[in-house]
Every structure is written in C-alpha cells, then in structure tokens.
N, C-alpha and C. Protein backbone atom coordinates (compact mmCIF):
# COMPACT_ATOMS: atom_id res chain seq x y z
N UNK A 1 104.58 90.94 105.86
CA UNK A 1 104.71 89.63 105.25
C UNK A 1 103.73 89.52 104.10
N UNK A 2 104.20 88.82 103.16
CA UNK A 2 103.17 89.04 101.44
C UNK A 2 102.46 87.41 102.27
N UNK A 3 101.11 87.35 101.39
CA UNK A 3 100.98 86.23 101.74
C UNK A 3 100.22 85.63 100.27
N UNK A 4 100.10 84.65 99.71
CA UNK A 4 99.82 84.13 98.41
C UNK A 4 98.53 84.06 98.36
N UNK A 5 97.53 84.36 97.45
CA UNK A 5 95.95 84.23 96.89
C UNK A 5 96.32 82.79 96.77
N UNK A 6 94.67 82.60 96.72
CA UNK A 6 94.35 81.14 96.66
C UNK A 6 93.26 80.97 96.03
N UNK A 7 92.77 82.23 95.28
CA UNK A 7 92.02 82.18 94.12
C UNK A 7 92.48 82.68 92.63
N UNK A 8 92.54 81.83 91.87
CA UNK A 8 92.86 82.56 90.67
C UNK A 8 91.74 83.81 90.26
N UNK A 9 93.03 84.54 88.97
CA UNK A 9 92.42 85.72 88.67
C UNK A 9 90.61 85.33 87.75
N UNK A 10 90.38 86.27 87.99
CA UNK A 10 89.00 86.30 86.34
C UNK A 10 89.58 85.80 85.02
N UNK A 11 88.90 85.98 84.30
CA UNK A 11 88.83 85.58 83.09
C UNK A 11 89.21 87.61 83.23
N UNK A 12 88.26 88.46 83.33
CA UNK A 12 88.88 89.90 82.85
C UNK A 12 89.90 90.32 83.64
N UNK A 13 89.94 89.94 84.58
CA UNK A 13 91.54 90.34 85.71
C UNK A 13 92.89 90.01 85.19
N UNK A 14 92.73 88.84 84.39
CA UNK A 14 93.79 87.70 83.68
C UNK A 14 93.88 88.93 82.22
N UNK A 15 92.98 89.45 81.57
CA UNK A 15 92.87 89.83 80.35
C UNK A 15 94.03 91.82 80.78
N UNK A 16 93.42 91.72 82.16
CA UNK A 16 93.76 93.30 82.55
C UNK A 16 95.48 92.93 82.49
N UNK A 17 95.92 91.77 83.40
CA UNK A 17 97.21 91.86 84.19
C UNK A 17 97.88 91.17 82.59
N UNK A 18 97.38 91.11 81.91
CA UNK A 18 98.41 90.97 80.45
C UNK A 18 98.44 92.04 79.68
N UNK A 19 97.81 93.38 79.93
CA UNK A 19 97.78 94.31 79.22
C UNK A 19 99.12 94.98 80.33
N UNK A 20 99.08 94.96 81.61
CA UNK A 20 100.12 95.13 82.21
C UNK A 20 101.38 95.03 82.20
N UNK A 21 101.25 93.18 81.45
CA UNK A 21 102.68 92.56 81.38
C UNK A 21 103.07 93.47 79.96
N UNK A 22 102.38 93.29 78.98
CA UNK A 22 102.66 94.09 77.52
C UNK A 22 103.19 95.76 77.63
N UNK A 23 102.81 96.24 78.63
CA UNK A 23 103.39 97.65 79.33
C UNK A 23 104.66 97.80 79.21
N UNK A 24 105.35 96.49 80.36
CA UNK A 24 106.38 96.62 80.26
C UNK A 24 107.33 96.41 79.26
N UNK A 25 106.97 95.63 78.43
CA UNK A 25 108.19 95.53 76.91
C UNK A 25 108.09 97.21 76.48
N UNK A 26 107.46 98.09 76.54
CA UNK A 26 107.04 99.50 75.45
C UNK A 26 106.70 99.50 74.99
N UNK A 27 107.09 100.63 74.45
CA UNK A 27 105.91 101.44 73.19
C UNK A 27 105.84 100.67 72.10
N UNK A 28 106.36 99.82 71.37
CA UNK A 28 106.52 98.79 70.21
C UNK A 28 105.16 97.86 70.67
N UNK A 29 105.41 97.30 71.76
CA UNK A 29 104.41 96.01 72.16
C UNK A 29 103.28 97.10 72.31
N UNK A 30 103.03 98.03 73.34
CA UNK A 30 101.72 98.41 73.74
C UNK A 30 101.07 98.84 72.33
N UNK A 31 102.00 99.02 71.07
CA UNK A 31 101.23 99.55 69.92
C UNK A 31 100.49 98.07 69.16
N UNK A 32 102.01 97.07 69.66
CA UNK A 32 101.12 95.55 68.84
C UNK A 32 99.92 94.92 69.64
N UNK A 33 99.74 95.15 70.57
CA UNK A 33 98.44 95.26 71.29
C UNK A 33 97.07 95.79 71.29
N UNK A 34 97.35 96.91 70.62
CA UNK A 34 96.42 97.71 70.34
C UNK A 34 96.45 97.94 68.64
N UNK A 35 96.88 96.70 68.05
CA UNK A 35 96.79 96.97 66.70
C UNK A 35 95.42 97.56 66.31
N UNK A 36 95.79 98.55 65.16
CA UNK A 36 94.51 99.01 64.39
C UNK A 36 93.75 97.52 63.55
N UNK A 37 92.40 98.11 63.26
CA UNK A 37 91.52 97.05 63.18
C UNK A 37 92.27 96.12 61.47
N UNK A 38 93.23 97.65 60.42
CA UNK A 38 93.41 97.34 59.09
C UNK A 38 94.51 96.19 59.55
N UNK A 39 95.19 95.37 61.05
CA UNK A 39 96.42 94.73 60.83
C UNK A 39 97.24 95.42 60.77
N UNK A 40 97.37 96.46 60.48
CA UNK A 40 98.59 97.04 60.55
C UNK A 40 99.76 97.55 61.73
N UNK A 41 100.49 97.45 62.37
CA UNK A 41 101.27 97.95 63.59
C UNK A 41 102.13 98.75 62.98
N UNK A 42 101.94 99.93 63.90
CA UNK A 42 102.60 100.98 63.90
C UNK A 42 104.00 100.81 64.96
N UNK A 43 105.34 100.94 63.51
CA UNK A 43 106.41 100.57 64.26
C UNK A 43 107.59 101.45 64.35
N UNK A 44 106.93 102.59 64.33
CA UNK A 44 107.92 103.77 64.90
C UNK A 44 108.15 103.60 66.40
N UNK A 45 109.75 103.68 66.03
CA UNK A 45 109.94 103.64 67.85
C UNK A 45 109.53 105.19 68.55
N UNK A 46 109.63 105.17 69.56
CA UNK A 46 109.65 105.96 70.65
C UNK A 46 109.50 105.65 72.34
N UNK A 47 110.37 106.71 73.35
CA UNK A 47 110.36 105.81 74.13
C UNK A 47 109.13 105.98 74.79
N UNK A 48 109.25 105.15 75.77
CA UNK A 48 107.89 104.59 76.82
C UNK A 48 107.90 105.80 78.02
N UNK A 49 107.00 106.27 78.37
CA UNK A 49 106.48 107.11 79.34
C UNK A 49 105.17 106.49 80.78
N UNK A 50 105.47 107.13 81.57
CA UNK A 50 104.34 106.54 82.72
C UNK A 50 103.25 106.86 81.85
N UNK A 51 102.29 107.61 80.95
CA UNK A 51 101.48 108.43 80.76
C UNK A 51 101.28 107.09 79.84
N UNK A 52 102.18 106.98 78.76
CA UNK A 52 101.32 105.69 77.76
C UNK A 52 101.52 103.99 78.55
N UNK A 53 102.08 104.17 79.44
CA UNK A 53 102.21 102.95 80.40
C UNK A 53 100.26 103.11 81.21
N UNK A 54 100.27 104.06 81.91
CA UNK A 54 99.24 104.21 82.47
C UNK A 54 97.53 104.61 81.59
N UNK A 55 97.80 104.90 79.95
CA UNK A 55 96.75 104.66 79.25
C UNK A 55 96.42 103.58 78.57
N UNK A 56 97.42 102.75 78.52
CA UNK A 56 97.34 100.94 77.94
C UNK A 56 96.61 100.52 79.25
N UNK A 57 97.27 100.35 80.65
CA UNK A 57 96.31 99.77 81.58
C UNK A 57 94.89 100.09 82.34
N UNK A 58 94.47 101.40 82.07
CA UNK A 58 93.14 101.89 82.31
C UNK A 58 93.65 102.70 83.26
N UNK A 59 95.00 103.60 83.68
CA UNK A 59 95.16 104.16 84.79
C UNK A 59 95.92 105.48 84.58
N UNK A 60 95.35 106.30 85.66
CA UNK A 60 96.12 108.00 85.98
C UNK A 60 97.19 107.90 85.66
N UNK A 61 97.69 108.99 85.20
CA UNK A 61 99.48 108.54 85.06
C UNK A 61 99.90 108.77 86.15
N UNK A 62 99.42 109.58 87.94
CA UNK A 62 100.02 109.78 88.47
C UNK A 62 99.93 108.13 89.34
N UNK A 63 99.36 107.36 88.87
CA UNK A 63 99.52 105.69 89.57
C UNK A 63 100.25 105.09 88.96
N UNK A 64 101.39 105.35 87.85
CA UNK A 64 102.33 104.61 87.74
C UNK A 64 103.63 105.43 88.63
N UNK A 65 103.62 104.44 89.55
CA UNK A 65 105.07 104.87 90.69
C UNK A 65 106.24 104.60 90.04
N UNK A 66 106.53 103.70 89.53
CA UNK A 66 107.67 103.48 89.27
C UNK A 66 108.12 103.21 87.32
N UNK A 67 108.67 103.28 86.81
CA UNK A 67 108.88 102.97 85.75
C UNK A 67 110.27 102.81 85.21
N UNK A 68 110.44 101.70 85.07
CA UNK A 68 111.99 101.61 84.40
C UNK A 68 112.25 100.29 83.28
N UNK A 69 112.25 101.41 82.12
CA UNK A 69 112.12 100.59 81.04
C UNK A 69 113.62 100.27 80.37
N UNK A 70 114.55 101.46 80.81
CA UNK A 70 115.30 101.67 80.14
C UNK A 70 116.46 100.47 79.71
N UNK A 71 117.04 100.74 78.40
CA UNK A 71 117.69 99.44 77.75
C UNK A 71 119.27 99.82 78.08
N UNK A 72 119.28 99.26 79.57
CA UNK A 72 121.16 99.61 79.72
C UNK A 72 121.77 98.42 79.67
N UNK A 73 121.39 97.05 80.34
CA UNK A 73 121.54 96.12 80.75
C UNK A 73 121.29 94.80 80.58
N UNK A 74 121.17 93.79 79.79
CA UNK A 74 120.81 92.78 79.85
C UNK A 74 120.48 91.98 80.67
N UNK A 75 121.25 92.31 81.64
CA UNK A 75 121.45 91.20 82.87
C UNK A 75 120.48 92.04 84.20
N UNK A 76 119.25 92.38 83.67
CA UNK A 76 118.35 93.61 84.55
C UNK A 76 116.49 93.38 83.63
N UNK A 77 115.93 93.01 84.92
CA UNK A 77 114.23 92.90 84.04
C UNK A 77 114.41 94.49 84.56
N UNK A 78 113.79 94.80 83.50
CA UNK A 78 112.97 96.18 83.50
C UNK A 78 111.08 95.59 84.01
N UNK A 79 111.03 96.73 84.52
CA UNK A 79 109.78 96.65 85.61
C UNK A 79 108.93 98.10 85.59
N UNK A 80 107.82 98.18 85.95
CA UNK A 80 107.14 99.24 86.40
C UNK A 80 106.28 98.62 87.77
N UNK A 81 105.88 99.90 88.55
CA UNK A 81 105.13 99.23 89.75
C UNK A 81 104.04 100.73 89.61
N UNK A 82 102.88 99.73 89.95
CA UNK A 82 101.48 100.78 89.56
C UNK A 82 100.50 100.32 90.99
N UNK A 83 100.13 101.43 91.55
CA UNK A 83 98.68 100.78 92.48
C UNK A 83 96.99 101.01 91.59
N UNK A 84 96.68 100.20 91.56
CA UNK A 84 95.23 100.64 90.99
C UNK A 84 94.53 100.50 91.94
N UNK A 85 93.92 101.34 92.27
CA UNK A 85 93.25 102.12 93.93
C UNK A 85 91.74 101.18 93.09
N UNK A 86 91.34 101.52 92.23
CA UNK A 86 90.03 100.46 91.83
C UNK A 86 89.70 99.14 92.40
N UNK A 87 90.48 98.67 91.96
CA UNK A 87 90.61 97.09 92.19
C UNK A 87 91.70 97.00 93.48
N UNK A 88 92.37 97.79 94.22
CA UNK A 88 92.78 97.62 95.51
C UNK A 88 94.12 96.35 95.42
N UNK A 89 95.17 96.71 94.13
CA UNK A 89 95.83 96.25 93.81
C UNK A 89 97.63 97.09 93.88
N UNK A 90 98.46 96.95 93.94
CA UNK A 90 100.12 97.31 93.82
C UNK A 90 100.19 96.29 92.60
N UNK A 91 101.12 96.69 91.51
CA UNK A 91 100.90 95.88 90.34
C UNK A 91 102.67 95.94 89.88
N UNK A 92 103.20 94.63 90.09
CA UNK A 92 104.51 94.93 89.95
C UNK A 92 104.50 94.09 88.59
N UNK A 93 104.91 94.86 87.57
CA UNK A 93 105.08 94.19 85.84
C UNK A 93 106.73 93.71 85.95
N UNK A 94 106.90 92.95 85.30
CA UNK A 94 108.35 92.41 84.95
C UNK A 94 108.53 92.43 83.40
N UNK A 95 109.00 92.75 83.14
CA UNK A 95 109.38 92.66 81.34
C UNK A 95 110.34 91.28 81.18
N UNK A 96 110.36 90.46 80.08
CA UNK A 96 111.52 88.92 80.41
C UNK A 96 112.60 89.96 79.34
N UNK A 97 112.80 89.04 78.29
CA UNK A 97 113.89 88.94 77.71
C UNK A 97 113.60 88.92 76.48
N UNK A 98 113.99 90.45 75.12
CA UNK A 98 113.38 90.98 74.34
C UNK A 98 113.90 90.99 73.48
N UNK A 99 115.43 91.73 73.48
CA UNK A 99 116.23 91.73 72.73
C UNK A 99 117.41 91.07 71.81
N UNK A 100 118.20 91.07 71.15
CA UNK A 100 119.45 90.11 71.15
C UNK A 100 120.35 90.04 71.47
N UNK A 101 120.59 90.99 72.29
CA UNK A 101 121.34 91.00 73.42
C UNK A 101 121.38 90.61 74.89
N UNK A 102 119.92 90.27 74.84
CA UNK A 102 119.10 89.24 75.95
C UNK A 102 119.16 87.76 75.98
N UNK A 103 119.64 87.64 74.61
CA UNK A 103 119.61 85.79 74.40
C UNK A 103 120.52 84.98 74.53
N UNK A 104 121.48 85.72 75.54
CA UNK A 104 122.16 84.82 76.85
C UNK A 104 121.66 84.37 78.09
N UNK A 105 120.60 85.74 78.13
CA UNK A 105 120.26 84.80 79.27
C UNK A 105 119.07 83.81 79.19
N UNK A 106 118.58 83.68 78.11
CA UNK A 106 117.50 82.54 77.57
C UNK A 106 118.63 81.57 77.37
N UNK A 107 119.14 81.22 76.58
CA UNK A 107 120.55 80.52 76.36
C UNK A 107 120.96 79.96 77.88
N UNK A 108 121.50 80.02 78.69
CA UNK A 108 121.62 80.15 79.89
C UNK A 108 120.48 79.53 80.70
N UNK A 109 119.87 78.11 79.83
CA UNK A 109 118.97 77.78 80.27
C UNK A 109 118.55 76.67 81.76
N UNK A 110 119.66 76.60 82.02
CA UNK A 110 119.20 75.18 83.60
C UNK A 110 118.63 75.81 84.72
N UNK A 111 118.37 74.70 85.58
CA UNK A 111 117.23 75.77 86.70
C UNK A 111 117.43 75.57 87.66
N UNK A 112 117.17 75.77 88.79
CA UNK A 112 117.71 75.74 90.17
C UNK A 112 116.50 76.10 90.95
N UNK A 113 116.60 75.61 92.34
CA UNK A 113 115.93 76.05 93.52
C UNK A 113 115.27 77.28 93.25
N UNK A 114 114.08 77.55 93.54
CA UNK A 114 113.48 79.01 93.57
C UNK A 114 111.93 78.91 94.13
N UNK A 115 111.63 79.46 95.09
CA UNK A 115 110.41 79.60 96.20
C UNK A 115 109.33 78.14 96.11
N UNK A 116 110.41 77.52 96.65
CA UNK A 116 109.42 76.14 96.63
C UNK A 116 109.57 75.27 95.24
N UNK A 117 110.57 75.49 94.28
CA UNK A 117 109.86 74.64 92.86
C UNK A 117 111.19 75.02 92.78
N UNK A 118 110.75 74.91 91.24
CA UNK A 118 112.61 75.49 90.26
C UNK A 118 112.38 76.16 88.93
N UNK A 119 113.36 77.34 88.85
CA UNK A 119 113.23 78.50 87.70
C UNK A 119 114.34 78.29 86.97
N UNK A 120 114.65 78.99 85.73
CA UNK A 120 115.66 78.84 84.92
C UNK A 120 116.09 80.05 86.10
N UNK A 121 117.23 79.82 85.87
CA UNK A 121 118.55 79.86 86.83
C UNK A 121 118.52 81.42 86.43
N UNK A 122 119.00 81.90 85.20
CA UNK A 122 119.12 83.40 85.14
C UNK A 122 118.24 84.02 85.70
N UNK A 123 116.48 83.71 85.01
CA UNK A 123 115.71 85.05 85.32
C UNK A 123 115.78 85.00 86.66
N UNK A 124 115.81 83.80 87.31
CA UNK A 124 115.20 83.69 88.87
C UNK A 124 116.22 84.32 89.32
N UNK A 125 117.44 84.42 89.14
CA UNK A 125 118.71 85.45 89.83
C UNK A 125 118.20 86.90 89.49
N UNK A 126 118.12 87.26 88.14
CA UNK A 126 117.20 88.50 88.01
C UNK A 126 115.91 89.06 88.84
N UNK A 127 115.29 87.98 89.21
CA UNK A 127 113.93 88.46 89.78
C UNK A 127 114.26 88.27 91.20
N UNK A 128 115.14 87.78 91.94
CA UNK A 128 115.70 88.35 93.42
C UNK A 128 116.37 89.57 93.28
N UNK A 129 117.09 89.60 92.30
CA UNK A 129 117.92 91.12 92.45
C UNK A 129 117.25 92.07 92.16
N UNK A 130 115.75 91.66 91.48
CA UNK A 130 114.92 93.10 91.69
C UNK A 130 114.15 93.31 92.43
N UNK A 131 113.70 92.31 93.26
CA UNK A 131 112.72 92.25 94.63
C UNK A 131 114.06 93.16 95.47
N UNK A 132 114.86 92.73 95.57
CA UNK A 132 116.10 93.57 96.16
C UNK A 132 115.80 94.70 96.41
N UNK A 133 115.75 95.49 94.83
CA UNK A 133 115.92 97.02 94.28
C UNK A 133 114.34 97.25 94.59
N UNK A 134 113.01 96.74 94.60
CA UNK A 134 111.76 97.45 94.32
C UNK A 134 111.33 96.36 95.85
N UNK A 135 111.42 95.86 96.58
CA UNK A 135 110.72 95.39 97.83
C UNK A 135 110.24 95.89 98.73
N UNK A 136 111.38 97.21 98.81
CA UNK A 136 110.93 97.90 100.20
C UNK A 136 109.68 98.89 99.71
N UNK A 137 110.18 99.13 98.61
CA UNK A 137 108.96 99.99 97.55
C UNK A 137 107.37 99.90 97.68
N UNK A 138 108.03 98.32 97.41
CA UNK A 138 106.46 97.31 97.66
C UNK A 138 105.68 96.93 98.49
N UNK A 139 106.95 96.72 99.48
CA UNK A 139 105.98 96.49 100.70
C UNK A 139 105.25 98.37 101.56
N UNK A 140 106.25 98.84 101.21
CA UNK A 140 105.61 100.64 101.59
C UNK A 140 104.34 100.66 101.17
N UNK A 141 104.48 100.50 99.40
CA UNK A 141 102.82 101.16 99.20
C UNK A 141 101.68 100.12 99.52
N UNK A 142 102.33 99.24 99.58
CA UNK A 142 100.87 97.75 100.34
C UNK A 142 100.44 98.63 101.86
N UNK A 143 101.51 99.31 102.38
CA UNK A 143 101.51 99.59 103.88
C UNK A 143 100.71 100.76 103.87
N UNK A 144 100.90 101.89 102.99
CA UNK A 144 100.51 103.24 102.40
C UNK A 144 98.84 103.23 102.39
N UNK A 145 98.68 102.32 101.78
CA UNK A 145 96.81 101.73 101.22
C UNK A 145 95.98 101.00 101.77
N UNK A 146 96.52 100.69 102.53
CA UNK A 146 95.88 99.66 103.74
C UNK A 146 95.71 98.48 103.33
N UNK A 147 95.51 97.29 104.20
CA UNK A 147 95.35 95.91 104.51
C UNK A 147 94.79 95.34 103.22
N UNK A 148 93.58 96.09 102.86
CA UNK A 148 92.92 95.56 101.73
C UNK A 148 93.64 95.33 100.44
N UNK A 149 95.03 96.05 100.13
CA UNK A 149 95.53 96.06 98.78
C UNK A 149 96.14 95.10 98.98
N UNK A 150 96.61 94.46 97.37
CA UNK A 150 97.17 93.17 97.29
C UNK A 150 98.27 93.31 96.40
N UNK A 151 99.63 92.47 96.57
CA UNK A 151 100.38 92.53 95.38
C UNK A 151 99.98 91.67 94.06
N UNK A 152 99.95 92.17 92.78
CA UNK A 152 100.08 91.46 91.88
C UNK A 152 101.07 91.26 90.72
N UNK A 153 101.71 90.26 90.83
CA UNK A 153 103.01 89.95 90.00
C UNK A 153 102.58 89.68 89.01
N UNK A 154 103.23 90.57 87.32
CA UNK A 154 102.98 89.69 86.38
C UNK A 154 103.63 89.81 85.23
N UNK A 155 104.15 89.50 84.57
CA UNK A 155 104.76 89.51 83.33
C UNK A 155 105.07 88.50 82.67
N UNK A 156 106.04 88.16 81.77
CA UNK A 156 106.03 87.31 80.58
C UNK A 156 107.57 87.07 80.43
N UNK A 157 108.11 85.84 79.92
CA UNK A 157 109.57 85.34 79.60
C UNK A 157 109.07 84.60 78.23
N UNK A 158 110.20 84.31 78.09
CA UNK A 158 110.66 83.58 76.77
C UNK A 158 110.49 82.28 76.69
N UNK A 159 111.55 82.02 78.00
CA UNK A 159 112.34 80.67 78.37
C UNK A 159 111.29 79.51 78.64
C-alpha cells in the first residue's frame, strides 16, 4: 500500500525532482535546462537515452529502470522510473503534453473525479492507464529496497 508524505519537499529536493520532470520531455528540454552560460540552446535533435536521462539527474545509468520516451502516441504520457539509492527514493517522471499532436488532449479540457479532488479528464485517464502499465513495477522496486524507499511522482502538464 503507497501511503502519502506529509512533508513537503526542500527547497533542493523540489529543484532535484524538476530536473527529473525536464528528463522526461528529452534531449531538446534536458539541453534547455542546461543552457550554456552565452543563452544559447543547442537544438539539434537526438534521441533520449537512460545514460543522458541519468546524467541530467545526478544518477548511474544503470538506475534508470525504465525509460520510455518514445513519440508513438498521443494518447500515452511517456515516463521513466529511476531509484536513487542516495536519497532512498523510486522516482516515477511523467512527461504532459509537448507536441501538436498532443493539443487534443489539452483541448479536451473538463475534469472529473480523480483521487479525492478533480483532474482534467484526459491526463487523469492517461495517468491511470499508466499506473496500470508501470504499478506493479513500482510497487516491486519499493519492495526490492526496503521499507525505507519512497515513491516520488513528478512531472509537468500544460493544462
């Protein structure tokens, strides 16, 4: 059973788990993140790897477990799931909605029931259907690391 913190993050925990969320958009964002000091962003594409996923967040590449960035789907958050054995964390990133081929489901804006409150209706259908696909995942490596690790959800939308 997950059970909810009841302390917010740091001021640097908050600064870490947004370098996380920026992971998941790719290699485009993790470069506008790390802009060079001249302003300039480097905007050659290429795709995203655990290895530059796991050197944007301070981590091994063999601690990014999961990674799925790939652009098949609109109607699908792309996600990565990372444990950082440091901080005694499972780190599930969500990517929102990036593209223009995504801006139906921003468009698609009313909200409905969702864990106690109410979400815009799409992502929150998106973000059950990927607890779906990555849960059992999640709850394994919480189980894998013992008691002490924690889940941390985080990423970024539009809407």
């Amino acid at each position: 059973r997950l059970h909810r913190s009841k302390t917010l993050p740091s001021r640097e925990e908050a600064a870490l788990y947004a370098k996380y969320a920026t992971a998941a958009y790719g290699e485009a964002m993790i470069r506008a993140a790390e802009m060079h000091s001249s302003g300039r962003i480097d905007t050659r594409h290429a795709p995203t790897d655990r290895s530059k996923i796991a050197k944007h967040v301070g981590l091994p590449g063999k601690d990014i477990i999961v990674a799925d960035l790939g652009e098949t789907d609109s109607n699908y958050l792309r996600h990565f799931i990372a444990v950082d054995h440091a901080r005694k964390k499972v780190v599930l990133s969500i990517r929102g909605t990036f593209n223009l081929s995504e801006i139906v489901v921003d468009v698609a804006g009313f909200s409905r029931p969702f864990m106690k409150g109410e979400a815009h209706s799409e992502m929150s259908l998106m973000a059950e259907q990927l607890w779906g696909k990555v849960g059992d995942d999640v709850r394994q490596l919480l189980q894998q690391n013992g008691k002490d690790y924690e889940l941390v959800i985080t990423g970024c939308v539009s809407s």
